[in-house]
Structures are given as C-alpha cells and as structure tokens.
C-alpha atoms as a PDB file:
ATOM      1  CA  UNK A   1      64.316  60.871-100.639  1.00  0.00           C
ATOM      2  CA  UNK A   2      67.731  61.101 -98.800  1.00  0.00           C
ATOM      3  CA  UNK A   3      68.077  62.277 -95.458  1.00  0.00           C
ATOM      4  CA  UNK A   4      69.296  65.340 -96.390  1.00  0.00           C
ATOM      5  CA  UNK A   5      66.386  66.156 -98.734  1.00  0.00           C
ATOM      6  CA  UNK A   6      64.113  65.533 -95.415  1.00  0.00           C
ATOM      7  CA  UNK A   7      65.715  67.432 -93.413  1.00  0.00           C
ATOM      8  CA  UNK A   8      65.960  70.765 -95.883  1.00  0.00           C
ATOM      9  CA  UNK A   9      61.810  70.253 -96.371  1.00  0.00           C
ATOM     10  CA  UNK A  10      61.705  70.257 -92.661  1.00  0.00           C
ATOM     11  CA  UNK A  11      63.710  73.206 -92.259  1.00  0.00           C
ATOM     12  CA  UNK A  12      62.062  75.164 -94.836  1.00  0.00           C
ATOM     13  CA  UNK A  13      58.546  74.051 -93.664  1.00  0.00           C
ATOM     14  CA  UNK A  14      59.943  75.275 -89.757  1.00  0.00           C
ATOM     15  CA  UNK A  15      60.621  78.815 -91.559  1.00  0.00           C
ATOM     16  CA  UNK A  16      57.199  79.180 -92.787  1.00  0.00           C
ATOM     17  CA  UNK A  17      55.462  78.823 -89.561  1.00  0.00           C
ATOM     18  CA  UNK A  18      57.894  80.724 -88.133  1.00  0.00           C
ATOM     19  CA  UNK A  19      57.342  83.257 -90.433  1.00  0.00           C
ATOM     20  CA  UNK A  20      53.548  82.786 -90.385  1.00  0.00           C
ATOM     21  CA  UNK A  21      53.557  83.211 -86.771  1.00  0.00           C
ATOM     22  CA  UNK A  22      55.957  86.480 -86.942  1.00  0.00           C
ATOM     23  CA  UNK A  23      53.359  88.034 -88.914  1.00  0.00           C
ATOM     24  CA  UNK A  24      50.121  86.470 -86.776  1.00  0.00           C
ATOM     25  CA  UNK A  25      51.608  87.847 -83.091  1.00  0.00           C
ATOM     26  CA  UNK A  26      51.985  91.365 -83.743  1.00  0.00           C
ATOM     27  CA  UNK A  27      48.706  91.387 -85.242  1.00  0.00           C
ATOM     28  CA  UNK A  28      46.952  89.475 -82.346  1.00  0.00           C
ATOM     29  CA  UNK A  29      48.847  92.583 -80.086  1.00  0.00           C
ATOM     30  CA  UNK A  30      47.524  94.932 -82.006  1.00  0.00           C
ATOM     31  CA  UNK A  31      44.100  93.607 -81.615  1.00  0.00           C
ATOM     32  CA  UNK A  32      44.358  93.480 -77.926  1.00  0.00           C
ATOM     33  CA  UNK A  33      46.005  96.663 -77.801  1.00  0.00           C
ATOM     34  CA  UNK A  34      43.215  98.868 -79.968  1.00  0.00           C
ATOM     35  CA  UNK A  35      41.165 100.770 -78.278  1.00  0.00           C
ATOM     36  CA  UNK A  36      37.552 100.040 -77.630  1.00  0.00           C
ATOM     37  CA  UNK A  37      34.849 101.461 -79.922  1.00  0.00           C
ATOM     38  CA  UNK A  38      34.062 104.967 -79.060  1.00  0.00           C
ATOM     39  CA  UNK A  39      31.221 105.332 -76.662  1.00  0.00           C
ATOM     40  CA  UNK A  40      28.528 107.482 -77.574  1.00  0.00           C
ATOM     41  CA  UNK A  41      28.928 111.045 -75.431  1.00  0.00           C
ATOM     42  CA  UNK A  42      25.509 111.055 -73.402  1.00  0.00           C
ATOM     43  CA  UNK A  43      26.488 114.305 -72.009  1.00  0.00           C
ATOM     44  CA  UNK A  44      24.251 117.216 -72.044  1.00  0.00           C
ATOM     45  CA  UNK A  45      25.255 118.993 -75.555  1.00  0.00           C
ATOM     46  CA  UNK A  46      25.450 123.238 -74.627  1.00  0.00           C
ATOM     47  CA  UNK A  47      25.881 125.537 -77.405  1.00  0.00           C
ATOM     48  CA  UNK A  48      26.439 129.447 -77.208  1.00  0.00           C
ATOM     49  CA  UNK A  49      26.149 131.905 -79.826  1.00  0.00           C
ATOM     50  CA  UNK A  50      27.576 135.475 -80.789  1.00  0.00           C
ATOM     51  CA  UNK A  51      26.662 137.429 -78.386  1.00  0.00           C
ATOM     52  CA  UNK A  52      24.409 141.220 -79.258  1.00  0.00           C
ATOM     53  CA  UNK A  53      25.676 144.181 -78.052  1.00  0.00           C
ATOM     54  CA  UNK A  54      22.851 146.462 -77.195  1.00  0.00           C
ATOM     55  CA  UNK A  55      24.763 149.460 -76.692  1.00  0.00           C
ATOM     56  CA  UNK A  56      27.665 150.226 -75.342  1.00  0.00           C
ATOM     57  CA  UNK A  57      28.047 154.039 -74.282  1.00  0.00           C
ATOM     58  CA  UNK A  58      31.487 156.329 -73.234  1.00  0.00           C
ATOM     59  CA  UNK A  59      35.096 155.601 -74.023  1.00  0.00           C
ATOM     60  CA  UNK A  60      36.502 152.794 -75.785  1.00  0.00           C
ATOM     61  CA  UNK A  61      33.041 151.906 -77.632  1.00  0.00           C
ATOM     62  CA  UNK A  62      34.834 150.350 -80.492  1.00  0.00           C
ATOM     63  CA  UNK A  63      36.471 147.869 -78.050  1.00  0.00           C
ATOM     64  CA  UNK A  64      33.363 146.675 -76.758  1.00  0.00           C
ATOM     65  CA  UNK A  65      31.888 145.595 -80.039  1.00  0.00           C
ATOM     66  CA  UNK A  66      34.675 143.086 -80.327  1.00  0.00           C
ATOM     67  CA  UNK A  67      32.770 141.445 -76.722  1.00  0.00           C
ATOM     68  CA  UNK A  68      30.381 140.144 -78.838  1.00  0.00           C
ATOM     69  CA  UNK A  69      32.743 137.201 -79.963  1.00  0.00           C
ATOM     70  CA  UNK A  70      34.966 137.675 -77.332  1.00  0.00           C
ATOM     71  CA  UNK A  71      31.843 137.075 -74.316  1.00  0.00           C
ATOM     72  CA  UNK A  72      30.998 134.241 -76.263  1.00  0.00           C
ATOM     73  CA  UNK A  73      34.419 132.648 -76.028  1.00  0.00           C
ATOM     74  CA  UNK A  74      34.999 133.156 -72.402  1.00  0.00           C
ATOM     75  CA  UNK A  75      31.242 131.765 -71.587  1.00  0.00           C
ATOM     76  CA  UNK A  76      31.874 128.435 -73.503  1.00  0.00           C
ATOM     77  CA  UNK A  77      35.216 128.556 -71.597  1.00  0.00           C
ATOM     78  CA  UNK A  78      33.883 128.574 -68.652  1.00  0.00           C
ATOM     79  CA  UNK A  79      30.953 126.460 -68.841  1.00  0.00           C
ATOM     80  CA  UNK A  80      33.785 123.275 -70.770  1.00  0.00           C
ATOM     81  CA  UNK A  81      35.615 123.548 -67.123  1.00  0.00           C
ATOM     82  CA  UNK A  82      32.659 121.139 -66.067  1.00  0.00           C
ATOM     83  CA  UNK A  83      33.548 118.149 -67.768  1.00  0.00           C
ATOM     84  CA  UNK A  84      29.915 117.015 -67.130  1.00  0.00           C
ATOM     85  CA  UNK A  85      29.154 118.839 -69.896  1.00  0.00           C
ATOM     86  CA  UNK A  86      29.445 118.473 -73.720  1.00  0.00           C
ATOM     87  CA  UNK A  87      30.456 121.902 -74.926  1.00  0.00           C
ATOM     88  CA  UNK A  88      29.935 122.482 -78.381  1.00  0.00           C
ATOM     89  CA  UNK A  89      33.015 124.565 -79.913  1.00  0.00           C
ATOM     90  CA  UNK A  90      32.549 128.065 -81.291  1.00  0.00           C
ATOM     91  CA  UNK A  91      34.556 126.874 -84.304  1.00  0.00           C
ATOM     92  CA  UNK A  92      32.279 124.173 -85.456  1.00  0.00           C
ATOM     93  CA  UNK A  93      29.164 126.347 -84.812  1.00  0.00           C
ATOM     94  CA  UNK A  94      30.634 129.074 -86.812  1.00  0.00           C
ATOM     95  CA  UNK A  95      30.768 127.191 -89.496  1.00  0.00           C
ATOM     96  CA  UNK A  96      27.395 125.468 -89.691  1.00  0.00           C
ATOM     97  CA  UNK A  97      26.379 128.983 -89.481  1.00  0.00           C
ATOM     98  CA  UNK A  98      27.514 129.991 -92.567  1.00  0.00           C
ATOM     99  CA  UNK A  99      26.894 126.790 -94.365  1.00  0.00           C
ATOM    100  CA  UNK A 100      23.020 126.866 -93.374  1.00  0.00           C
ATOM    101  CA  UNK A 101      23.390 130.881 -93.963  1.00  0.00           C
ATOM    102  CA  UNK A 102      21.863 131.425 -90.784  1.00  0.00           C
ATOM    103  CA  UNK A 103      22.275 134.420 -87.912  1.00  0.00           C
ATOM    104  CA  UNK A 104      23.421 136.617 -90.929  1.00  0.00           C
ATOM    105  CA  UNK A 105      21.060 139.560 -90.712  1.00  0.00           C
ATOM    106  CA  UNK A 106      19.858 140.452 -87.202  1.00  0.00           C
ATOM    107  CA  UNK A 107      18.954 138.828 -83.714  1.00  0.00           C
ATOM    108  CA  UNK A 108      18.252 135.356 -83.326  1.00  0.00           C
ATOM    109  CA  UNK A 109      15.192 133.974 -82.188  1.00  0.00           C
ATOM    110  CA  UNK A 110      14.548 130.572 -80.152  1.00  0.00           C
ATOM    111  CA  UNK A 111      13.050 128.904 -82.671  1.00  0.00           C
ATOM    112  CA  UNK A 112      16.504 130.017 -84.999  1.00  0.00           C
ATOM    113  CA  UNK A 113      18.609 128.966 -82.007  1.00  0.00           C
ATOM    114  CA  UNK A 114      16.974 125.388 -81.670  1.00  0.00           C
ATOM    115  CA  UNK A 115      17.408 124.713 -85.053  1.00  0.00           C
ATOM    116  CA  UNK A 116      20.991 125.800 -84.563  1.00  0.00           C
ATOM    117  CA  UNK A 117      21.141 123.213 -81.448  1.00  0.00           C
ATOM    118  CA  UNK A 118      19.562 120.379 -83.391  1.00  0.00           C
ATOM    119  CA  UNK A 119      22.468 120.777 -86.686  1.00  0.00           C
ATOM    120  CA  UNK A 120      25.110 120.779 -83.965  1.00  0.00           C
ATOM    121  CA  UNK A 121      23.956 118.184 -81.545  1.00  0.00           C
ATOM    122  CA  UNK A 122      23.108 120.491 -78.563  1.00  0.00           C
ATOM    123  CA  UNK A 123      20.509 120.066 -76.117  1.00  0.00           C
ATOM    124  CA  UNK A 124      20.789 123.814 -75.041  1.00  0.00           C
ATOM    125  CA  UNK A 125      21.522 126.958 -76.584  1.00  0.00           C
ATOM    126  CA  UNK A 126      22.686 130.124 -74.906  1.00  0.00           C
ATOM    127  CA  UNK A 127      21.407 133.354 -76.463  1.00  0.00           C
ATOM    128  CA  UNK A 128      23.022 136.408 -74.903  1.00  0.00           C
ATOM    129  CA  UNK A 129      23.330 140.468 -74.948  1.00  0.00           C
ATOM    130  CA  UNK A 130      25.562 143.239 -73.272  1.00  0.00           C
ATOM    131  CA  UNK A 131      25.179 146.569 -73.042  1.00  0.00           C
ATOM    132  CA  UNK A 132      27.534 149.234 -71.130  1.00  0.00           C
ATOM    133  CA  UNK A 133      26.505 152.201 -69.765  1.00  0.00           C
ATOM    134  CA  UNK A 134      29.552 154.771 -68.437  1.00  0.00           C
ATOM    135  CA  UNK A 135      30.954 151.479 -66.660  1.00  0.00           C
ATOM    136  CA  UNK A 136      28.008 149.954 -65.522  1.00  0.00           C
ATOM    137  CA  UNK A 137      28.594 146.740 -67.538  1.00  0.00           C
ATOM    138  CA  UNK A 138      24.810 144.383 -67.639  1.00  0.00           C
ATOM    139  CA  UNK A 139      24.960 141.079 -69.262  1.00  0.00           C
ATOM    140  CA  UNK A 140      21.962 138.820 -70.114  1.00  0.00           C
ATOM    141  CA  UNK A 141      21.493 135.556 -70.958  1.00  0.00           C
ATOM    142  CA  UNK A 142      18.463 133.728 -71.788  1.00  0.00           C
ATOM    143  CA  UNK A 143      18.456 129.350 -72.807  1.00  0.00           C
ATOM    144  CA  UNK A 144      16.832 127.253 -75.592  1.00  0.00           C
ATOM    145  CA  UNK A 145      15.431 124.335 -74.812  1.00  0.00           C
ATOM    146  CA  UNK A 146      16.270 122.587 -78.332  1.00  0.00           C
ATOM    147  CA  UNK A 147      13.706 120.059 -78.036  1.00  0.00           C
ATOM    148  CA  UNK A 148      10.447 122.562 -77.297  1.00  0.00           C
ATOM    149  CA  UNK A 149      12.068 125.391 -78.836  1.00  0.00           C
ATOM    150  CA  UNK A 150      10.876 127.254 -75.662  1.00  0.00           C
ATOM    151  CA  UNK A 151      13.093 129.403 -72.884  1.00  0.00           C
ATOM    152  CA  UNK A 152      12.761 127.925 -69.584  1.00  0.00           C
ATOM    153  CA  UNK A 153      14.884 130.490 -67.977  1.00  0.00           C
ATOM    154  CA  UNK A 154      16.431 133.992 -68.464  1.00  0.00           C
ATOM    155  CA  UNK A 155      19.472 135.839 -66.224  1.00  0.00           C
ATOM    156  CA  UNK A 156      20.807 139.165 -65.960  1.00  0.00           C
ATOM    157  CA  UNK A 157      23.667 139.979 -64.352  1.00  0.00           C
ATOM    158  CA  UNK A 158      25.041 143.553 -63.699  1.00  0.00           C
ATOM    159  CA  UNK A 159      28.075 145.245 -61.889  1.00  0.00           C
ATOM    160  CA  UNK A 160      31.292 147.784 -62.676  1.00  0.00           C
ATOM    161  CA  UNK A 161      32.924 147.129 -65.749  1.00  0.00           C
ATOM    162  CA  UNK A 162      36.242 146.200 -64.436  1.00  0.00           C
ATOM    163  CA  UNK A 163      34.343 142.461 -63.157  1.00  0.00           C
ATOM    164  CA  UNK A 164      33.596 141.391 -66.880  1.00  0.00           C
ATOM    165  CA  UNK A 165      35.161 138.163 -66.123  1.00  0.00           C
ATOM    166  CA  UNK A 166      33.662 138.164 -62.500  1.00  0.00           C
ATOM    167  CA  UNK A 167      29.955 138.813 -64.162  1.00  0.00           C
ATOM    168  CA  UNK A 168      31.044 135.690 -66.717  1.00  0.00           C
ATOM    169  CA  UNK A 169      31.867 133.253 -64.145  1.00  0.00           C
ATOM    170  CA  UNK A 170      28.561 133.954 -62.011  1.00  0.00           C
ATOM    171  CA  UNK A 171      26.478 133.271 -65.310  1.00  0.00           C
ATOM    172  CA  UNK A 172      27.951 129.887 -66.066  1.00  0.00           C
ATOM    173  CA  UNK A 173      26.942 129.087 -62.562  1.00  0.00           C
ATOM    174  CA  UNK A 174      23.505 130.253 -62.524  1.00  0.00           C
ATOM    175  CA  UNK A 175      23.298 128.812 -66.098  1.00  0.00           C
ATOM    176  CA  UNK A 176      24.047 125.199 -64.568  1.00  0.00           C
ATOM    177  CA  UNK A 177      21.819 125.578 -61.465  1.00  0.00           C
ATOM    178  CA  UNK A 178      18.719 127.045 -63.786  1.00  0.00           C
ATOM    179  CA  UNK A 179      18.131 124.135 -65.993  1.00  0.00           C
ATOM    180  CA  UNK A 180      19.470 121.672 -63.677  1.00  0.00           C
ATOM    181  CA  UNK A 181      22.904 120.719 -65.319  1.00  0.00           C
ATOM    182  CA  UNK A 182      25.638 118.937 -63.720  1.00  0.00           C
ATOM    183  CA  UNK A 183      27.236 121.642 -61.376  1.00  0.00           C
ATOM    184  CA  UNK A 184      30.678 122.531 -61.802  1.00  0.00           C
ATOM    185  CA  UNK A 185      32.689 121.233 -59.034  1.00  0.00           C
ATOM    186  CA  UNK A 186      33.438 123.515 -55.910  1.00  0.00           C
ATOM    187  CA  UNK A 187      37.004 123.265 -56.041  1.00  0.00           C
ATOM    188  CA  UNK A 188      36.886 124.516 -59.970  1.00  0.00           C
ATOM    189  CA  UNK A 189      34.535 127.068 -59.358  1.00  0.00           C
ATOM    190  CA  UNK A 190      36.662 128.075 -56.501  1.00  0.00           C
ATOM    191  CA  UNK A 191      39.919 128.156 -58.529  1.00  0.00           C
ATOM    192  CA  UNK A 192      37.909 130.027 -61.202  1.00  0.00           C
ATOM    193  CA  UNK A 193      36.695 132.996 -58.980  1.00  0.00           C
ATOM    194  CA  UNK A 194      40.084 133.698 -57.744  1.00  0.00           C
ATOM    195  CA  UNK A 195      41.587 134.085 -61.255  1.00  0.00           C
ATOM    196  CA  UNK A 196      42.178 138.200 -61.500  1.00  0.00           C
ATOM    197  CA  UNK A 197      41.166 139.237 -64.860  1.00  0.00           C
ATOM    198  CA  UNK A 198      40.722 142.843 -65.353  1.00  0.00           C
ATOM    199  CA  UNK A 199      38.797 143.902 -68.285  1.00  0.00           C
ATOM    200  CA  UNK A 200      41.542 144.943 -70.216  1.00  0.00           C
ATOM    201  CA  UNK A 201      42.848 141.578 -70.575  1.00  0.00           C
ATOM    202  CA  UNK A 202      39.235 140.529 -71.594  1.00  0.00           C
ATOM    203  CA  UNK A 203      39.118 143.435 -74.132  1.00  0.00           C
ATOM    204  CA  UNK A 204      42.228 142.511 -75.936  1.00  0.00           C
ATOM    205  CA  UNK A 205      41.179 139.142 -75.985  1.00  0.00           C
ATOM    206  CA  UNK A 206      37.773 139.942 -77.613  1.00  0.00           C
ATOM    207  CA  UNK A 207      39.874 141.948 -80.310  1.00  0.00           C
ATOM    208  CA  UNK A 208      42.463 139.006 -80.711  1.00  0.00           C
ATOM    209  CA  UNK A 209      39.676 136.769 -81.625  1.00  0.00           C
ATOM    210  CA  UNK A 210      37.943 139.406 -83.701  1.00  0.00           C
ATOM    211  CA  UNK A 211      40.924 139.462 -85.960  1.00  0.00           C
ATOM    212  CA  UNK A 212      41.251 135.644 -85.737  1.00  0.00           C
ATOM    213  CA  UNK A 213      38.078 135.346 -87.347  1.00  0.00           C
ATOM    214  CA  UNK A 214      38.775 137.441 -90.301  1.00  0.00           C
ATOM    215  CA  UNK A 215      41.705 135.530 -91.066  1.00  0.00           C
ATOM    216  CA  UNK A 216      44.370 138.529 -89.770  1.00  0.00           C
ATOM    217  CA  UNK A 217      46.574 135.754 -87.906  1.00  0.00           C
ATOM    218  CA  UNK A 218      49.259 138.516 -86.970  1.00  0.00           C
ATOM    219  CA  UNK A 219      47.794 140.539 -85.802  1.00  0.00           C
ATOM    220  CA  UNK A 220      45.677 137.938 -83.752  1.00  0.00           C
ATOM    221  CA  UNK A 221      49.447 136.766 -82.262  1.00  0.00           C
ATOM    222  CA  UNK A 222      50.695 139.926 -81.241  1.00  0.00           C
ATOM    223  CA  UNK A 223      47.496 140.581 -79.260  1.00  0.00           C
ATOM    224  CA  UNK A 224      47.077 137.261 -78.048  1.00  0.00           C
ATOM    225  CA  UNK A 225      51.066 137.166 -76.819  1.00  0.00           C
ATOM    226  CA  UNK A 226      50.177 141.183 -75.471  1.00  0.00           C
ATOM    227  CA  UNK A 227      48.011 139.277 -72.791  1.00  0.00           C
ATOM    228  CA  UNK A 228      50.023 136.344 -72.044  1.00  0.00           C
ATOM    229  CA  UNK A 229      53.283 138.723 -71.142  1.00  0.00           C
ATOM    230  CA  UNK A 230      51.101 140.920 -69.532  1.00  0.00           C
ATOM    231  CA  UNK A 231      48.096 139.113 -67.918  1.00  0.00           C
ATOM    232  CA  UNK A 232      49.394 135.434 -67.246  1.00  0.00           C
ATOM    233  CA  UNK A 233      46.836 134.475 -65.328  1.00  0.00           C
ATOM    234  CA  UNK A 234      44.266 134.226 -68.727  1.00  0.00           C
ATOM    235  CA  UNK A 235      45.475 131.828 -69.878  1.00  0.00           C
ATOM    236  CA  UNK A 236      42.989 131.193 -72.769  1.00  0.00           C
ATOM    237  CA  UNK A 237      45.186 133.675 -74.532  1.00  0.00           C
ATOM    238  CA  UNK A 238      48.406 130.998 -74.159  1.00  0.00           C
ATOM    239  CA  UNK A 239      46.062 128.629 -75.019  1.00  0.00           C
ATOM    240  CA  UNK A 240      44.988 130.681 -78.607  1.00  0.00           C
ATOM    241  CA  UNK A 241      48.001 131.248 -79.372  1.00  0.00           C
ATOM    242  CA  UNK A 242      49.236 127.125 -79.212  1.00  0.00           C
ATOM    243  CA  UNK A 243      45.914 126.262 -81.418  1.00  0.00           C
ATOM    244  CA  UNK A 244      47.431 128.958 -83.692  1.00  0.00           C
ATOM    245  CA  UNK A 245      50.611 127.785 -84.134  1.00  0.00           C
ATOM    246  CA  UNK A 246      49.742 123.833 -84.539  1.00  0.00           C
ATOM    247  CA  UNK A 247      47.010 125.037 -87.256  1.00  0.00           C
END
C-alpha cells in the first residue's frame, strides 16, 4: 500500500469519527438539556361543582340562572390565585361528568361529590347554592372531605347584590382558613379585594360561559369582548376569550 492509499484510509477513517461525533454531541446536549421527570403535584387537589340556584326572585331572574356556571367559574378562579393549591379545572370535571353520567338529574350529595373528587384527583370538593331575594344576594357553600365522604364545614355568606364578586372572594378565604389549606397570600388577597366588579360584569360573564358550554362560540365572543371593553378590570373575560381563540 502506497502512501497515498494510507493517507486516503486515514482521511476517510478521520471523516467517520468526525461524523460519528457530529451526531453523538448534539445528542449528549440534548440529554443534558431535557427536562427532569415531572414531579408528582403533592398539592392539595380542590374541585368545585355547578353551583344550585335555589331561587332567585325580582328582575332579571333569567340572568341569574346562568350564576350557576358562572359562580362556579369565578370560585375556582379565585381559589387557583393560591398557587398552593391544585385546582382542578371546570373543563375536565365537566367532562368526567358526563362520561360517568353523573349530576344529571338533581342535587348532589357528598357521597356523589366524593366520588366525583376521587375520578378527578381532588382531595376536596366544593358543593354550593345561591339564592336572591329582591337584591339580597346569599351564597352557601358547604366541603367534601373525599376521603370520609363527610362535610367538615359549611359557610354562608350574604350581602346586596351588587358585591357578587365581593361575597366570592370572602368564600375562597373562609374556604382556605376552614379546612386548613394553604392561605392565599396577603398581598393577592389584597390585590383581589380591590378589583371593582359590579354584578353586571359577573352576569354577562355567567351568560358568556352559559353559551360557551352549549357550543354557541359567537355568541360566547361578543359577550365575553362586551365585558372586556366595558369592565377591564375582569379580566377572566380577556382571558376566555384568548382560550377561545387558540382552541
């Protein structure tokens, strides 16, 4: 073998590890670069369901059977700005809801709602009611231990109907501090109370989300963008109407 042949082999032979070792470093960076397993989510799991409305009495009664989604929605919202917690979304319980056929007909009882909490992973369960009498707006809340089935504690909280929201953010506090959950911080809670939403805004939203559910997406938009022009500050409605358009 010439010198030339030698050399050509060792050229060739340089290429392959070369080319070996192309392929080899990017993968070694993308090994160092993955993320880490996911870690399991010890957080304390809180689910809340449709809300019953026990009777609402005087103008606008139509509006206020939309408040059983729509007091569902804003209590989840509120209780997911304590990032303690694990908040189960009212998407994901809708739908093992209807895949287990369950909450169709009637009220649902603890031993329903821990069942519920068990198929979606939650340690709690919210049950709730409203009724509204000539503006005196009363809503309850009582929680399911999912483990015992049992309800260690019940609320009720009542005042004009124009503090809706007001009334909502008061229940996801006592809600914390009666079952000892992680408190939501007093900077957020502080943030949260100063947040003017009149109970229009929370009315339309109900409605938006009413439609949402039965599929009208239009009309859910126009409502949805109604409140954002209108009432900036809830800004769940902004946030609706991004989910919407990235679905």
């Amino acid at each position: 073998m010439d010198s030339r042949t030698t050399c050509s082999a060792g050229i060739r032979s340089s290429i392959r590890i070369l080319v070996a070792l192309g392929f080899l470093i990017p993968a070694l960076a993308s090994a160092q670069d993955a993320p880490p397993p996911d870690e399991v989510d010890d957080r304390p799991g809180v689910a809340v369901l449709q809300f019953d409305n026990g009777g609402s009495f005087g103008p606008d009664q139509e509006d206020f059977e939309a408040l059983e989604v729509g007091l569902q929605h804003m209590l989840l919202t509120e209780l997911a700005q304590n990032s303690a917690l694990r908040i189960v979304e009212r998407r994901a319980l809708k739908e093992i809801l209807e895949e287990q056929d369950l909450a169709a007909t009637g009220r649902v009882d603890a031993q329903t709602a821990a069942r519920i909490g068990r198929l979606v992973g939650a340690r709690w369960v919210i049950l709730g009611g409203f009724t509204d009498i000539w503006g005196e707006f009363n809503i309850n809340a009582r929680i399911v231990d999912v483990e015992t089935s049992e309800v260690p504690e019940a609320w009720s909280v009542r005042d004009d109907r124009e503090a809706i929201y007001e009334l909502l953010v008061d229940l996801a506090s006592q809600i914390t501090d009666g079952v000892d959950l992680p408190p939501l911080p007093v900077e957020v809670r502080e943030a949260r109370e100063q947040r003017e939403i009149p109970s229009e805004a929370v009315l339309l939203f109900s409605r938006a989300q009413t439609y949402e559910d039965f599929g009208d997406q239009d009309r859910a938009v126009e409502v949805y963008q109604r409140i954002v022009d209108e009432f900036p500050q809830m800004t769940e409605a902004r946030e609706a109407l991004e989910q919407i358009s990235s679905s």
